[in-house]
Protein backbone atom coordinates (compact mmCIF):
# COMPACT_ATOMS: atom_id res chain seq x y z
CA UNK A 1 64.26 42.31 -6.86
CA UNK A 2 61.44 40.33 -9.37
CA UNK A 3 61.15 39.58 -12.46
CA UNK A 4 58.00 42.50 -14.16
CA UNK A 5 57.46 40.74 -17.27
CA UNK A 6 58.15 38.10 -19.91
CA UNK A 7 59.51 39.40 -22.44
CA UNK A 8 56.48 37.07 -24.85
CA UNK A 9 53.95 37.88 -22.28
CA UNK A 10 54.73 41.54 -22.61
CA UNK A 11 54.16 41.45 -25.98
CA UNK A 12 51.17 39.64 -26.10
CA UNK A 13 49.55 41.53 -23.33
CA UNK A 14 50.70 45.17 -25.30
CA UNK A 15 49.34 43.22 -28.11
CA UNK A 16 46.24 42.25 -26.81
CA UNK A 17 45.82 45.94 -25.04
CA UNK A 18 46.39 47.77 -28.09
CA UNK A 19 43.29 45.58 -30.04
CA UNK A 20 40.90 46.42 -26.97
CA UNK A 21 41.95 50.32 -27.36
CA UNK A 22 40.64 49.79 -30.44
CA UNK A 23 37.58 48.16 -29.37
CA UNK A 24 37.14 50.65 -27.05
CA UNK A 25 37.15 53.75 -29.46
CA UNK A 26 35.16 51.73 -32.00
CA UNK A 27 32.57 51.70 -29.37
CA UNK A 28 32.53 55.31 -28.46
CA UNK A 29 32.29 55.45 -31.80
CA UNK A 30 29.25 53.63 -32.45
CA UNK A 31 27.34 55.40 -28.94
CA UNK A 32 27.81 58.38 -30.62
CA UNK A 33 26.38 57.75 -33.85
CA UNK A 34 23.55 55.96 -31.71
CA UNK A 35 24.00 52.33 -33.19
CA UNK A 36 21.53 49.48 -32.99
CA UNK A 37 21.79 48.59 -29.12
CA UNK A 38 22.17 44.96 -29.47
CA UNK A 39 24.91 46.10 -31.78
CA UNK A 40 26.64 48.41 -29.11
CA UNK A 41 26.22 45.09 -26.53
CA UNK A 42 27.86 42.90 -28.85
CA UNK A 43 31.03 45.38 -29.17
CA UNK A 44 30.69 45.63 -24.94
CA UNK A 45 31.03 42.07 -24.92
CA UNK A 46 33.84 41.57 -26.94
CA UNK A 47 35.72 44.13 -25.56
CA UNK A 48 34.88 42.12 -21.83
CA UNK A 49 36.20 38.91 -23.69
CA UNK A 50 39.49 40.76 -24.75
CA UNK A 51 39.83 42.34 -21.45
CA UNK A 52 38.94 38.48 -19.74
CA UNK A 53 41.93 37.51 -22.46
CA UNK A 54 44.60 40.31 -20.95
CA UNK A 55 43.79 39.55 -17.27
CA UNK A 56 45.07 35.56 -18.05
CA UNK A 57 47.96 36.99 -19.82
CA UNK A 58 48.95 39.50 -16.58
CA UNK A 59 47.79 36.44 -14.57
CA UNK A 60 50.15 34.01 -16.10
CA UNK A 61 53.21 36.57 -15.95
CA UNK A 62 52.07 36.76 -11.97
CA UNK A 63 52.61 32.98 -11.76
CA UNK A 64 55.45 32.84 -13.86
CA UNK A 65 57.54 35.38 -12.48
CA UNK A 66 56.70 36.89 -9.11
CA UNK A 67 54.65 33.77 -7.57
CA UNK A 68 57.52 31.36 -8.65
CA UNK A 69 59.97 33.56 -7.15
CA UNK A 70 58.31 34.39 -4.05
CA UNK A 71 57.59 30.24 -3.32
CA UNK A 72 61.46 29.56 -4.06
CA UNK A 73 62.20 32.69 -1.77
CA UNK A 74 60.59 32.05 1.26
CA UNK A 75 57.70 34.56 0.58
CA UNK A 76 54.77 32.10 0.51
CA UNK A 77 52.68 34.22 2.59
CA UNK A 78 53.15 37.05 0.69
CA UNK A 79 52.46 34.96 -3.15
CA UNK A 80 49.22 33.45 -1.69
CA UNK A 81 47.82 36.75 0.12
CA UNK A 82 48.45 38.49 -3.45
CA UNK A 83 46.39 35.01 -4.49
CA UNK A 84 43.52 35.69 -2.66
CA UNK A 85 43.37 38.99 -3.38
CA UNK A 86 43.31 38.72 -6.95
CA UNK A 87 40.52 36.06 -6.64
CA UNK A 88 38.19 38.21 -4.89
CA UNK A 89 38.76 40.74 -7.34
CA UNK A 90 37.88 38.23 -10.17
CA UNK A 91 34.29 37.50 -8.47
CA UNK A 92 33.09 40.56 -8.37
């Protein structure tokens, strides 16, 4: 029926996922050895930064694939519910 992914988009989100994983252990890492906490922040809020970075990837693929589809298939209800939805989600 759609599109999932671009193929580049793929990649760059796997990419992308793989660094925060990363992040993310390197944190548990540094709670457990009971770090500086303006230390364990800063890794929190880079990991937030990389995670902002993913969602515009995922985002993008949305637009690119399903949204463009969905407008040139008579499903423009359905592409700007999912829209909306994803917005509120965003802001909160």
């Amino acid at each position: 029926m759609y599109q999932h992914l671009n193929q580049k988009l793929k990649n760059r989100a796997l990419h992308r996922a793989k660094i925060i994983k990363g992040q993310m252990e390197s944190l548990i890492r540094a709670v457990e050895k009971e770090e500086y906490c303006p230390m364990l922040l800063h890794r929190s809020f880079s990991i937030q930064r990389s995670l902002k970075s993913l969602d515009a990837l995922m985002l993008e693929n949305h637009l690119r694939t399903h949204v463009k589809q969905q407008l040139s298939g008579k499903e423009e209800e359905r592409a700007i519910r999912e829209l909306i939805e994803v917005f509120i989600l965003s802001s909160k």
